[in-house]
Protein backbone atom coordinates (compact mmCIF):
# COMPACT_ATOMS: atom_id res chain seq x y z
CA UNK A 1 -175.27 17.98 -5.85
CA UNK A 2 -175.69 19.88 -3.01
CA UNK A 3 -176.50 22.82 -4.64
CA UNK A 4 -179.05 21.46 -6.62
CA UNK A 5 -180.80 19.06 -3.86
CA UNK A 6 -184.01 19.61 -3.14
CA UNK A 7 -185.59 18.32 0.50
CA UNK A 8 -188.52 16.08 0.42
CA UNK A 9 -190.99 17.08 1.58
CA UNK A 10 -191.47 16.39 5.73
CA UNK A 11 -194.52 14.05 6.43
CA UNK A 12 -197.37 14.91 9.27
CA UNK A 13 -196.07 13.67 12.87
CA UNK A 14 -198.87 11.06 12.70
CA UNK A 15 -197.62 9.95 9.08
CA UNK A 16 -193.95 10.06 10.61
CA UNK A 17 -194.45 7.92 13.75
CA UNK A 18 -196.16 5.11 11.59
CA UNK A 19 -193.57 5.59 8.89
CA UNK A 20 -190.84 4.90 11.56
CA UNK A 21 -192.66 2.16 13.03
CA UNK A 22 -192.77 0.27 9.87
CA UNK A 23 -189.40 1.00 8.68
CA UNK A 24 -187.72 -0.32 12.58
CA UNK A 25 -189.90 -3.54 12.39
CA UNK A 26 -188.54 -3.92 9.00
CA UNK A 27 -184.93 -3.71 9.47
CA UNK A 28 -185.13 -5.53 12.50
CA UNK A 29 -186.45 -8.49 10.40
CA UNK A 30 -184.11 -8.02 7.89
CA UNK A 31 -180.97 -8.57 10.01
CA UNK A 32 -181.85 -11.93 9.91
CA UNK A 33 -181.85 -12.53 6.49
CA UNK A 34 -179.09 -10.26 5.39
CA UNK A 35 -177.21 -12.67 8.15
CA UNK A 36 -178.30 -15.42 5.94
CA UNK A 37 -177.64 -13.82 2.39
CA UNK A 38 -174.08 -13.36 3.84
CA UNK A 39 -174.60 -9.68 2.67
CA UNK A 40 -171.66 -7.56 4.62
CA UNK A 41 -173.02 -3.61 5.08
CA UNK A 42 -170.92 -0.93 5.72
CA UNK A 43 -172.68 2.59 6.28
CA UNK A 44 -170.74 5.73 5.94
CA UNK A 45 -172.17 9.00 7.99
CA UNK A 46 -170.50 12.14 6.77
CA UNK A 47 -171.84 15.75 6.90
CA UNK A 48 -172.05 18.87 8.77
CA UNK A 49 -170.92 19.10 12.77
CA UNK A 50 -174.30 18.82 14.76
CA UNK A 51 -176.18 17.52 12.08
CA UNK A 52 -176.56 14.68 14.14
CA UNK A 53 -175.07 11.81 12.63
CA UNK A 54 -174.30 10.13 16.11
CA UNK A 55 -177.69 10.71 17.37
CA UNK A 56 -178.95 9.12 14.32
CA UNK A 57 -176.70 6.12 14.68
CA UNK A 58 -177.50 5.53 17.70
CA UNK A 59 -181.37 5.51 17.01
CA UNK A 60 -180.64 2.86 14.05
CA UNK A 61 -178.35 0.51 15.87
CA UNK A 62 -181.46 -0.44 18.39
CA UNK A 63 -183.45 -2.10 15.43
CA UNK A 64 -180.62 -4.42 15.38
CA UNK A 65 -178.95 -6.86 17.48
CA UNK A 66 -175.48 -5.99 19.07
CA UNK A 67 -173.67 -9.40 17.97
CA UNK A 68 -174.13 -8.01 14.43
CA UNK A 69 -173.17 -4.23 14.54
CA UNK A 70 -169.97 -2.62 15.02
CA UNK A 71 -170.06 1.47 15.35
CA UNK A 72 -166.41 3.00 14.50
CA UNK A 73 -165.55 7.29 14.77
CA UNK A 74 -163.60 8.10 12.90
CA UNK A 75 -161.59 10.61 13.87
CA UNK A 76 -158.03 12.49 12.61
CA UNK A 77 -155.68 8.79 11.14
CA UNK A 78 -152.91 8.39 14.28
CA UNK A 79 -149.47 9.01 13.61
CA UNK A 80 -149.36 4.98 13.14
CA UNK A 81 -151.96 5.32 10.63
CA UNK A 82 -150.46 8.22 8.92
CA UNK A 83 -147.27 6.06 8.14
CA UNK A 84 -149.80 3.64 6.54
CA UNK A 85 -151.48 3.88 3.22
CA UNK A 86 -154.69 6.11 2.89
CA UNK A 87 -157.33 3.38 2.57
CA UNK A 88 -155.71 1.10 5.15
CA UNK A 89 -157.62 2.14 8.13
CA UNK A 90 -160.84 2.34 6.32
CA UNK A 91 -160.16 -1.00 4.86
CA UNK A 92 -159.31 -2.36 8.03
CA UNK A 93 -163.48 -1.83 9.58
CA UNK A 94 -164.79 -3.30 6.32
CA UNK A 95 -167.60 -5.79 8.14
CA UNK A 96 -168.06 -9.33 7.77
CA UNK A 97 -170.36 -11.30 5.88
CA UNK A 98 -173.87 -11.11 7.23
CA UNK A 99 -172.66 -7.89 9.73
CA UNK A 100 -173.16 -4.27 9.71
CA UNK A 101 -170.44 -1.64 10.30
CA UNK A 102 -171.51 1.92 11.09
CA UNK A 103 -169.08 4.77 10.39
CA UNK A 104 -169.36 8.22 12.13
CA UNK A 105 -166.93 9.97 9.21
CA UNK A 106 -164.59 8.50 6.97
CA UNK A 107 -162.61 9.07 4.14
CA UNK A 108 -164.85 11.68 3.03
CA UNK A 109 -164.47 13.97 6.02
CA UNK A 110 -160.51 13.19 5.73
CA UNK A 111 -160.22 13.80 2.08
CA UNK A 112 -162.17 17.13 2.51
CA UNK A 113 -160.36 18.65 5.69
CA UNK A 114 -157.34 17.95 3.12
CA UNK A 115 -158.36 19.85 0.70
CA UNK A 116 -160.10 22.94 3.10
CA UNK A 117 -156.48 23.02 4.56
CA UNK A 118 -154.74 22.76 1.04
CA UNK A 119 -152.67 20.06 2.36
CA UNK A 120 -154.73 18.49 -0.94
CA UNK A 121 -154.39 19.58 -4.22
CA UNK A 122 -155.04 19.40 -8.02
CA UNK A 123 -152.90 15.61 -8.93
CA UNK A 124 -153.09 14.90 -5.40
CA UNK A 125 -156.70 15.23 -5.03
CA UNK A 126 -157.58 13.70 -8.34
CA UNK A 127 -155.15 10.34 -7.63
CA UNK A 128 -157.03 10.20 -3.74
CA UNK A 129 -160.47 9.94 -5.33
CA UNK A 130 -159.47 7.70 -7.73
CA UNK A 131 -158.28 5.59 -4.92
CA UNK A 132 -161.50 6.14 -3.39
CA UNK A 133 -163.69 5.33 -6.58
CA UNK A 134 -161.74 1.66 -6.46
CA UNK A 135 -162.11 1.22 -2.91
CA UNK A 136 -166.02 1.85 -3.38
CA UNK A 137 -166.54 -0.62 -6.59
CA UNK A 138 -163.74 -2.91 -5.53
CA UNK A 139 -166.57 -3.51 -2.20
CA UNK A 140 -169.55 -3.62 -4.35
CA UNK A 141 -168.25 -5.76 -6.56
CA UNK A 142 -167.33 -8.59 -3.42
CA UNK A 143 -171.13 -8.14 -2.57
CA UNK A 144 -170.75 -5.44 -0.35
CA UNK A 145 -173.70 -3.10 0.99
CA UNK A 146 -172.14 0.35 0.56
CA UNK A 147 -174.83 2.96 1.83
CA UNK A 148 -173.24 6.84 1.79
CA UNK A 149 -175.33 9.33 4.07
CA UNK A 150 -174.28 13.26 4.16
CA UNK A 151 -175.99 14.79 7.01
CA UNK A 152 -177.23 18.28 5.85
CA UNK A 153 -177.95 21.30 7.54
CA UNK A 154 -178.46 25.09 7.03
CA UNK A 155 -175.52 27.35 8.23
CA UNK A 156 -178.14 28.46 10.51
CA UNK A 157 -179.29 25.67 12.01
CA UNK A 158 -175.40 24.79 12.70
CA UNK A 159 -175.22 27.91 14.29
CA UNK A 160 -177.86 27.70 16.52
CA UNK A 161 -177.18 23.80 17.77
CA UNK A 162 -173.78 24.41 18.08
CA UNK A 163 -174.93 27.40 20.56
CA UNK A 164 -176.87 25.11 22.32
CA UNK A 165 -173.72 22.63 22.67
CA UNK A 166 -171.66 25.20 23.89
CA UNK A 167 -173.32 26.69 26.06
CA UNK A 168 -173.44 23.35 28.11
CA UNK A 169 -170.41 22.34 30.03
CA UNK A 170 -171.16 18.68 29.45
CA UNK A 171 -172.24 18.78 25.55
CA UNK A 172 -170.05 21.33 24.83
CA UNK A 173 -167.17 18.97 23.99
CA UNK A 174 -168.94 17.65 21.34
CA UNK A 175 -168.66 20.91 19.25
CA UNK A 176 -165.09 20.94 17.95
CA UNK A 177 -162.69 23.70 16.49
CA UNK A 178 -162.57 21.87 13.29
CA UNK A 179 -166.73 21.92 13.33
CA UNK A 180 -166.52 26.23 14.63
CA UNK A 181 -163.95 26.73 11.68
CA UNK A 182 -166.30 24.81 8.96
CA UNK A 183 -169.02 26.98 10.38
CA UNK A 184 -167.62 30.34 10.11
CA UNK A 185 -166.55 29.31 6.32
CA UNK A 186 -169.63 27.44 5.53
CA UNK A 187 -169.97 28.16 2.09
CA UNK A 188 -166.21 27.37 0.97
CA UNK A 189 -166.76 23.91 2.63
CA UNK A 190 -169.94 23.53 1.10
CA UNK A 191 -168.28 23.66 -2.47
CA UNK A 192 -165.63 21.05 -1.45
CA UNK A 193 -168.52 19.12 -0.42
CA UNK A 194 -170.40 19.87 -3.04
CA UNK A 195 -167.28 18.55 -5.58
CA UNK A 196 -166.22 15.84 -3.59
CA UNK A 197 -170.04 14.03 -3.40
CA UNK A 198 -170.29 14.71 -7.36
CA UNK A 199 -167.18 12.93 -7.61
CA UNK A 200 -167.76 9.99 -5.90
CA UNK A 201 -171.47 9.36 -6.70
CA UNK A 202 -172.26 5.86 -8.72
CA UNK A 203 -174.81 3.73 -9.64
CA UNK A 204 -173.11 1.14 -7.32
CA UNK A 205 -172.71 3.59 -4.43
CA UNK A 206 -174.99 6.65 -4.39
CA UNK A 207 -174.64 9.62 -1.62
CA UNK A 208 -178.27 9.84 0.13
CA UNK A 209 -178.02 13.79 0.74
CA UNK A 210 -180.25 13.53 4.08
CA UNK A 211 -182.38 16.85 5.16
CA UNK A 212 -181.22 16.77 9.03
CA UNK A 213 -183.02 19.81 10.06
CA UNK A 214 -185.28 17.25 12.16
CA UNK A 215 -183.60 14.60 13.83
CA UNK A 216 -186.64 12.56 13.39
CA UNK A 217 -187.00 13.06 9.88
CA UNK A 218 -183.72 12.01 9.16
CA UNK A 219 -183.84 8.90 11.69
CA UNK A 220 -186.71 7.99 8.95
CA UNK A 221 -184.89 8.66 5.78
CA UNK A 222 -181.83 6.70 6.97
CA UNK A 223 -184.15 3.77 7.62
CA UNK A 224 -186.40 3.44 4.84
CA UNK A 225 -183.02 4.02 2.12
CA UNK A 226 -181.21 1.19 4.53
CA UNK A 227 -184.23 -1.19 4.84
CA UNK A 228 -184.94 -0.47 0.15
CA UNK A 229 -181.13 -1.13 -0.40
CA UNK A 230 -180.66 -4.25 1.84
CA UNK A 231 -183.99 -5.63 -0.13
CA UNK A 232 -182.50 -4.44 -3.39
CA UNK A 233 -178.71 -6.24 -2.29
CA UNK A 234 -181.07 -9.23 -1.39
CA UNK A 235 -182.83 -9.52 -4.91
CA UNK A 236 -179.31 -9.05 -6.39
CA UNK A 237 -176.86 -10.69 -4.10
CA UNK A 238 -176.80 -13.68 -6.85
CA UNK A 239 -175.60 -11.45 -9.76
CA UNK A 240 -172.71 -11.46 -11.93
CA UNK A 241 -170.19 -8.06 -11.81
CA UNK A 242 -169.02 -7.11 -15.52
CA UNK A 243 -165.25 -7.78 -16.03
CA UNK A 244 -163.06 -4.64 -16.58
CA UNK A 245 -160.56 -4.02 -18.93
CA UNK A 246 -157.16 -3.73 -17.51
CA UNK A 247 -155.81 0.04 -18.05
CA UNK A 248 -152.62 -0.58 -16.68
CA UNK A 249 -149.35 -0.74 -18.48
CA UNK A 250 -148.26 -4.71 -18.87
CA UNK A 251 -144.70 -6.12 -18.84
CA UNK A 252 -144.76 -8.88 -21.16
CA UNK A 253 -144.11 -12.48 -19.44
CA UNK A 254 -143.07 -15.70 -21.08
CA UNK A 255 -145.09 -18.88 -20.29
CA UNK A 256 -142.99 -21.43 -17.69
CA UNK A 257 -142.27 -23.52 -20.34
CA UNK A 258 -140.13 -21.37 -22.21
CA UNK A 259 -138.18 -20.00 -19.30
CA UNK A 260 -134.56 -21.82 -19.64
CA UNK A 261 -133.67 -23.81 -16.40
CA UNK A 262 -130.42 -25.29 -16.65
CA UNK A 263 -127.24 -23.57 -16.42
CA UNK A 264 -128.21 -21.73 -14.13
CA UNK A 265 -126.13 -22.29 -11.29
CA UNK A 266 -123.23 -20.89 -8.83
CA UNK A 267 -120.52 -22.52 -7.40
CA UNK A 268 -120.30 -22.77 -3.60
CA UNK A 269 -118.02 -20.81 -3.20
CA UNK A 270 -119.37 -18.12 -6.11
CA UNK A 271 -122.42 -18.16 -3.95
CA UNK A 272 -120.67 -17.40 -0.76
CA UNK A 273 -118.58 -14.82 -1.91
CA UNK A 274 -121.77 -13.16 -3.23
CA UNK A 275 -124.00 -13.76 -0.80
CA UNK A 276 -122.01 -11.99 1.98
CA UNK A 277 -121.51 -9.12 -0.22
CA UNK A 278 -125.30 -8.72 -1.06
CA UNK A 279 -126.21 -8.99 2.40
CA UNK A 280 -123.89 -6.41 3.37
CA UNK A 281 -125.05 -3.87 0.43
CA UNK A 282 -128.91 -4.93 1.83
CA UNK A 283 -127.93 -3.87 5.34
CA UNK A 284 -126.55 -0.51 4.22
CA UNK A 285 -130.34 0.27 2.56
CA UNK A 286 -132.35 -1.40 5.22
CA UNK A 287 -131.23 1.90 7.03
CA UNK A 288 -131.45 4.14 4.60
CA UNK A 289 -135.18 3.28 3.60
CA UNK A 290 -136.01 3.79 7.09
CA UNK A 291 -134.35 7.23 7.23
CA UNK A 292 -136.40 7.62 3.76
CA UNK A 293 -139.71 6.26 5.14
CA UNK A 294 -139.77 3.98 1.91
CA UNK A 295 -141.77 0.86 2.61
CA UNK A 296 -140.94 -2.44 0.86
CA UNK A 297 -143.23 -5.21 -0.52
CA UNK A 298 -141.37 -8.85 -1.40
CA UNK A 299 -144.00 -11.26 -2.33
CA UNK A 300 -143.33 -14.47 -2.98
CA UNK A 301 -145.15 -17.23 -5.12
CA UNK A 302 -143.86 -20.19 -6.46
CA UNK A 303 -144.35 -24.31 -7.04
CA UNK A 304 -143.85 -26.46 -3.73
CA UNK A 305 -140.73 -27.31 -2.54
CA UNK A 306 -139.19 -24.06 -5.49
CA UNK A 307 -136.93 -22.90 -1.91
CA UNK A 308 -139.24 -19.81 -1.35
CA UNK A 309 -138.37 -20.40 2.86
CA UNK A 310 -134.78 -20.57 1.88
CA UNK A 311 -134.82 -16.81 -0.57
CA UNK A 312 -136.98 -15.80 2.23
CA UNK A 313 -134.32 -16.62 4.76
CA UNK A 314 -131.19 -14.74 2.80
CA UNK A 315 -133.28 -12.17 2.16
CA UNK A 316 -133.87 -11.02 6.19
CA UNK A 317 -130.30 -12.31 7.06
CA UNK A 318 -129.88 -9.33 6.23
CA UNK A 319 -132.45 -7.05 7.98
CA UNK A 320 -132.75 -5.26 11.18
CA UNK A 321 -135.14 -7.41 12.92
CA UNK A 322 -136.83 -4.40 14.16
CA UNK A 323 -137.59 -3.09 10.81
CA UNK A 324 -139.46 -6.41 8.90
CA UNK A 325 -142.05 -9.26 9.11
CA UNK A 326 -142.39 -12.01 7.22
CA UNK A 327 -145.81 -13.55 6.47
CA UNK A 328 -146.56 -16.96 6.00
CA UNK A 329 -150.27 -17.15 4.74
CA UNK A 330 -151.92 -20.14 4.82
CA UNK A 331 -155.95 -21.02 4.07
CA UNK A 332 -157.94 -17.75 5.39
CA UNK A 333 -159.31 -17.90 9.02
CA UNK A 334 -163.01 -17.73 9.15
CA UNK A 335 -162.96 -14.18 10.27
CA UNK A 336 -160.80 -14.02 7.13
CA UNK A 337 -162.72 -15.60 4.93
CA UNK A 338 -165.96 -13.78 5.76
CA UNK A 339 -164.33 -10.45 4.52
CA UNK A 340 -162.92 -8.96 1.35
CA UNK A 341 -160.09 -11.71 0.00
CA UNK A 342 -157.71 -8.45 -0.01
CA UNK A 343 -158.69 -7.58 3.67
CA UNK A 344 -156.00 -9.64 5.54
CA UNK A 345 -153.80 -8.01 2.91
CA UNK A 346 -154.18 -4.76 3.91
CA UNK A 347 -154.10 -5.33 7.66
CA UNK A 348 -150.52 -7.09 7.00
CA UNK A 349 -149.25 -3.77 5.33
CA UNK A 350 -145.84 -2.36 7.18
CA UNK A 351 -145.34 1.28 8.28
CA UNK A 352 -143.22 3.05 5.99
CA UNK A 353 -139.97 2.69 6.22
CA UNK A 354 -140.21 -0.88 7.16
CA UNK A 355 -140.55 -4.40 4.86
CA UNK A 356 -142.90 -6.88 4.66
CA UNK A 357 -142.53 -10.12 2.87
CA UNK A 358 -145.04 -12.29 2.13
CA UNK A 359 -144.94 -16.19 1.99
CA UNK A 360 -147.76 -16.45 -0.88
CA UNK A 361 -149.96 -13.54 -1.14
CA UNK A 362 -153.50 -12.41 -2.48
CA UNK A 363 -152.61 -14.39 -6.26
CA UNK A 364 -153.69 -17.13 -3.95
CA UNK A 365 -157.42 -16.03 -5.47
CA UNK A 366 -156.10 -17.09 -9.54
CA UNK A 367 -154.40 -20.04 -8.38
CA UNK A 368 -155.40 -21.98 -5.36
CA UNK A 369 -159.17 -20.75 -4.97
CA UNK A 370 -159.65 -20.72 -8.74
CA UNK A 371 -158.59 -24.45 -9.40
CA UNK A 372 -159.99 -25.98 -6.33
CA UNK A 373 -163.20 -23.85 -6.68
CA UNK A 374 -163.10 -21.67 -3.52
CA UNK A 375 -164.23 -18.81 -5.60
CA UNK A 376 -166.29 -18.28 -8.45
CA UNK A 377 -164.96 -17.95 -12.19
CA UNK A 378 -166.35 -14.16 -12.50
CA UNK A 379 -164.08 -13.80 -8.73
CA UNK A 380 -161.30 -15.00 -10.00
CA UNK A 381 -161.56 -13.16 -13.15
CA UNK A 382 -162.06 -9.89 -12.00
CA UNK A 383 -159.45 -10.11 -9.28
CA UNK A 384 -156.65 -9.82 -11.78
CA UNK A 385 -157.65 -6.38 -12.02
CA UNK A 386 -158.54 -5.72 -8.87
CA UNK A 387 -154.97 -6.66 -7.68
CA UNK A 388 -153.28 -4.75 -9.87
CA UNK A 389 -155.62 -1.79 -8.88
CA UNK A 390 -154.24 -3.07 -5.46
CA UNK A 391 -150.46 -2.79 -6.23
CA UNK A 392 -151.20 0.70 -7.73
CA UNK A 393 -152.50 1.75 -4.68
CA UNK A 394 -149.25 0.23 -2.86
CA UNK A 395 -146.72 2.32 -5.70
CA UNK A 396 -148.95 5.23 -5.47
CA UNK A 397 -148.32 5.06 -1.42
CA UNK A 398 -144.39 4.90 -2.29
CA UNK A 399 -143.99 1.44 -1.39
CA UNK A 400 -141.39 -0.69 -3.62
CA UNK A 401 -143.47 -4.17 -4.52
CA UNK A 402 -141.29 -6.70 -5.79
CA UNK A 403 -143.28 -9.85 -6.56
CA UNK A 404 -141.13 -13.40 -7.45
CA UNK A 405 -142.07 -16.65 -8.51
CA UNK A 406 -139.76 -19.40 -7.65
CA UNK A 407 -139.64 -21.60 -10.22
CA UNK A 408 -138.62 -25.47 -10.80
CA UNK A 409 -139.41 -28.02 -13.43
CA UNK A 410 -141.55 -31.19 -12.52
CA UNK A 411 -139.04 -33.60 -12.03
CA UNK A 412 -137.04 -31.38 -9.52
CA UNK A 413 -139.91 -31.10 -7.69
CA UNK A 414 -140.33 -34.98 -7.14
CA UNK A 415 -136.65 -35.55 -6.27
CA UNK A 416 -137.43 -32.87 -3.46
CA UNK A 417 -140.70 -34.22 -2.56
CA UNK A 418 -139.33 -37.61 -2.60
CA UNK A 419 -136.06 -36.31 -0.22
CA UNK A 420 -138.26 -34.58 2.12
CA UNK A 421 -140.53 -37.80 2.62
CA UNK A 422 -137.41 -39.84 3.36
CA UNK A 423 -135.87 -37.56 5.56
CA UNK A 424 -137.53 -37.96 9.23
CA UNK A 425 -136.23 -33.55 9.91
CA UNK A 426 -138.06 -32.95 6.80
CA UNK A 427 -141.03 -35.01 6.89
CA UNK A 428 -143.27 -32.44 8.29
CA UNK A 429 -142.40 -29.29 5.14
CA UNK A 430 -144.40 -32.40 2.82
CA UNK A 431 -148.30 -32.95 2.57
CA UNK A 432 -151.01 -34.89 1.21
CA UNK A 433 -151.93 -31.72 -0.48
CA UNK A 434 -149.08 -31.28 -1.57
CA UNK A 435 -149.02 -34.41 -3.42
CA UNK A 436 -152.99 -33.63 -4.40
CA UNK A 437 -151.68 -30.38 -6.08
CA UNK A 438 -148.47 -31.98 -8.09
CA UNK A 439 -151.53 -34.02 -9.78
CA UNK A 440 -152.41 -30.79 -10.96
CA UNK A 441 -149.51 -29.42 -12.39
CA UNK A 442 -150.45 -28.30 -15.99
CA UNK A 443 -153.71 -27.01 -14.81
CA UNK A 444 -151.68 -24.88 -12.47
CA UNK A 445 -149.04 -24.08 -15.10
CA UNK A 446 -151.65 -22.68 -17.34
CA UNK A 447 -153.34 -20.33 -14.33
CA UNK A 448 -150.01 -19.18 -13.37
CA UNK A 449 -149.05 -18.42 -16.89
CA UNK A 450 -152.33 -16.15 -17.29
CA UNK A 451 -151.65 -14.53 -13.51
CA UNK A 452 -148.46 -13.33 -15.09
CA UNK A 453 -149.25 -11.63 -18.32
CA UNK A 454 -152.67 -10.13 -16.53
CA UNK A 455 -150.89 -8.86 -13.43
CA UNK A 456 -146.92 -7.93 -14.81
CA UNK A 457 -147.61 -4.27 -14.32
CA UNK A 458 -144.46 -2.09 -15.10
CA UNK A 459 -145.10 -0.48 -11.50
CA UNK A 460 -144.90 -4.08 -9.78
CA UNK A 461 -143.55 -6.36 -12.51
CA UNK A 462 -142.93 -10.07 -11.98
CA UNK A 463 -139.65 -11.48 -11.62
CA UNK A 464 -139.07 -15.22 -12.16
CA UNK A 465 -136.06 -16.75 -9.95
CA UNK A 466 -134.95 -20.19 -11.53
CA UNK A 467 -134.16 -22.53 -8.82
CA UNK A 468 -133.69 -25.94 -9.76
CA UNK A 469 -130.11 -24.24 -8.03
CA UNK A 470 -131.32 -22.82 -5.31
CA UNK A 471 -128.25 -20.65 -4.94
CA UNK A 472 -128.58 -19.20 -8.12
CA UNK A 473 -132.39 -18.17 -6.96
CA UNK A 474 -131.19 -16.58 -4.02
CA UNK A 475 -128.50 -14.51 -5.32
CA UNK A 476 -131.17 -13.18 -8.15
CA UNK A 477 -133.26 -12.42 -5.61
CA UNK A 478 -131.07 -10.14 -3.07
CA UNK A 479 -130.07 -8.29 -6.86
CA UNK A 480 -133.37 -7.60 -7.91
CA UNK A 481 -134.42 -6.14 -4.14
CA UNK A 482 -131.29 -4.38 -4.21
CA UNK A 483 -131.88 -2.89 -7.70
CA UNK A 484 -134.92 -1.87 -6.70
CA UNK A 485 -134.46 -0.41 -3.81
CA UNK A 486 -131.53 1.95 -5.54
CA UNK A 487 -133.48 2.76 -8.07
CA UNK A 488 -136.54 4.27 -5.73
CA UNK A 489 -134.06 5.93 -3.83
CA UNK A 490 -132.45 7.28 -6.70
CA UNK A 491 -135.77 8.36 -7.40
CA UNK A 492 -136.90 10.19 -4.51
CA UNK A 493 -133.42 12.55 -4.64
């Protein structure tokens, strides 16, 4: 694209000033109303060093009021972040509804310096912007603003504000050996550019290639493509995304019903003698997935009062404290809520090398938010797709995901229900909701049945743990992590 681009042509500086004026006024009146659309922006700056994208942020940022801007740099990902997945810290920034988020670089600039320094090639590259091509559409599609500005500039006109820079002891800090070394080989970065813009432009999220010989010019062009696509997200903000077609490789699931309850059972003192020795084989890998830098995923979904506290429990008996969280997640917090549903997902994700179980998880969006409404039917629908393009970016990372419904029949549940409201200690683990849901139970059944044949992928597969013994569930469980666990190991020899 680059090669081909052609600069508009520059307007008169009387044309320019009233062009600026009018585009300024306008996006300052539009913050208002993209506040009450509940429209979230996010606008990426990438392009050349000293084209000026901060200068240019800065000039946009004072059409708008500070309580609804945040400006992030994005410099080289920490060491923290580097033990993260790719998209996390990007992710991570993704505004709120009815906010703006300004990025100075992102995961083009990173994707590009990966492949300039060949730490990024062929599969590699082709798997990242895939990720990337997700990330983009998964945003749109949750009604997020994406605008994508490359700053461009002659090699000449780096060369001579760079000089400038430089030669100033207090600007020259601003010019940095990365920006020197893309200068001197100019052209080779311009093809990596040029490749990496083609291969991430869509209809959804365009690249505006902006001519930033003048800073003025391009202070214009930035506002008057920001103030058109916030109208345009306005006029479209009610529409309705197509569903995709899964592409991903399905492990067939039976339906609840058919999944044989009794029998299964242990003996106390079968459980005991197994538990202690599952624990103990546990321990041994906790440390050697740390040594490894394998991360671990245990989800956890299941019908009230199924024991998911007490797997959860045998599971991290056996843990390092040091090296594991467990998350209980409850309704969204506002801030929560005002985001992508996957956001508070991805901030929750452990360093690898370390576990994180979850205590219900993002199928919350097919069950809980589809049934009681919380979402609408083209959200829920699409987000079996988008959570298994979720869980593929999780494998892709290296992370084991082992997902488990806990599962009970109907009359179990009311004998625990029932025990808990009679017993004053466990009073407080029952609900009115829970109660309100149990009144629901076949609607439920059927969602759950669909989450599972939609989202069994054979990278993160389902696995059902019958517990109308608990015991029996528990034991299952600490074998399947334990399988799983060996096998990725096993793997990465």
């Amino acid at each position: 694209m680059l090669k081909q681009w052609k600069p508009e042509e520059k307007p008169e500086n009387e044309q320019m000033k009233e062009r600026l004026d009018a585009a300024r006024a306008r996006l300052y009146e539009l913050q208002m109303q993209i506040k009450e659309h509940k429209i979230p922006v996010l606008v990426l700056f990438e392009g050349w060093g000293a084209a000026g994208k901060g200068g240019v942020i800065g000039k946009v940022i004072k059409n708008i009021d500070p309580r609804f801007f945040k400006v992030a740099t994005m410099a080289a990902p920490t060491e923290e972040e580097l033990r993260k997945p790719f998209l996390y810290r990007y992710f991570r920034e993704i505004p709120e509804q009815g906010k703006f988020t300004f990025l100075d670089s992102g995961w083009m600039q990173e994707t590009t310096r990966d492949v300039l320094k060949h730490r990024l090639k062929d599969d590699a590259y082709e798997l990242r912007i895939e990720s990337i091509r997700r990330f983009e559409r998964q945003l749109t599609d949750n009604g997020y603003l994406l605008l994508k500005f490359f700053m461009h500039i002659s090699q000449k006109e780096q060369t001579k504000r760079m000089k400038v820079l430089l030669e100033n002891e207090d600007t020259a800090w601003r010019v940095s050996e990365e920006d020197q070394w893309e200068n001197v080989h100019y052209k080779d970065c311009r093809k990596v550019f040029d490749k990496y813009i083609s291969d991430t432009n869509s209809p959804s999220a365009p690249w505006y290639i902006i001519d930033a010989g003048s800073r003025k010019w391009a202070e214009l062009q930035v506002l008057e493509n920001l103030v058109q696509s916030i109208e345009v997200a306005m006029q479209n903000s009610a529409r309705s995304v197509p569903i995709l077609q899964n592409v991903f490789p399905l492990v067939k699931m039976p339906k609840l019903a058919d999944v044989e309850l009794t029998g299964k059972a242990l003996s106390d003192e079968e459980y005991k003698t197994e538990l202690k020795s599952l624990q103990a084989r546990l321990e041994e890998l906790h440390n050697v997935i740390y040594r490894k830098k394998i991360p671990v995923i245990i989800t956890y979904e299941g019908w009230d009062a199924a024991g998911k506290g007490g797997n959860i429990k045998r599971i991290t008996g056996a843990l390092d404290p040091r090296g594991y969280e467990v998350h209980p997640i409850a309704s969204p917090e506002p801030h929560e809520k005002a985001r992508h549903y996957l956001w508070r997902f991805w901030t929750r994700l452990p360093k690898d090398g370390h576990i994180a179980i979850f205590d219900r998880t993002w199928y919350g969006r097919v069950m809980v938010e589809r049934l009681e409404g919380f979402c609408s039917e083209n959200d829920w629908k699409r987000a079996y797709n988008e959570m298994n393009e979720f869980e593929k970016e999780l494998t892709d990372w290296g992370a084991v995901v082992i997902k488990f419904w806990v599962h009970i029949d109907k009359d179990t549940q009311l004998q625990r229900f029932t025990d808990r409201q009679n017993n004053p200690e466990k009073q407080w683990k029952i609900t009115d909701e829970d109660w309100r849901n149990r009144e629901k139970w076949d609607a439920y059944e059927g969602a759950i049945n669909e989450m599972l044949q939609k989202t069994s992928t054979r990278y993160a597969p389902w696995y059902i743990l019958e517990s109308v013994d608990k015991k029996y569930a528990r034991i299952k469980a600490l074998k399947i992590v334990i399988e799983r666990i060996e096998k990725a190991l096993e793997e990465k020899k």
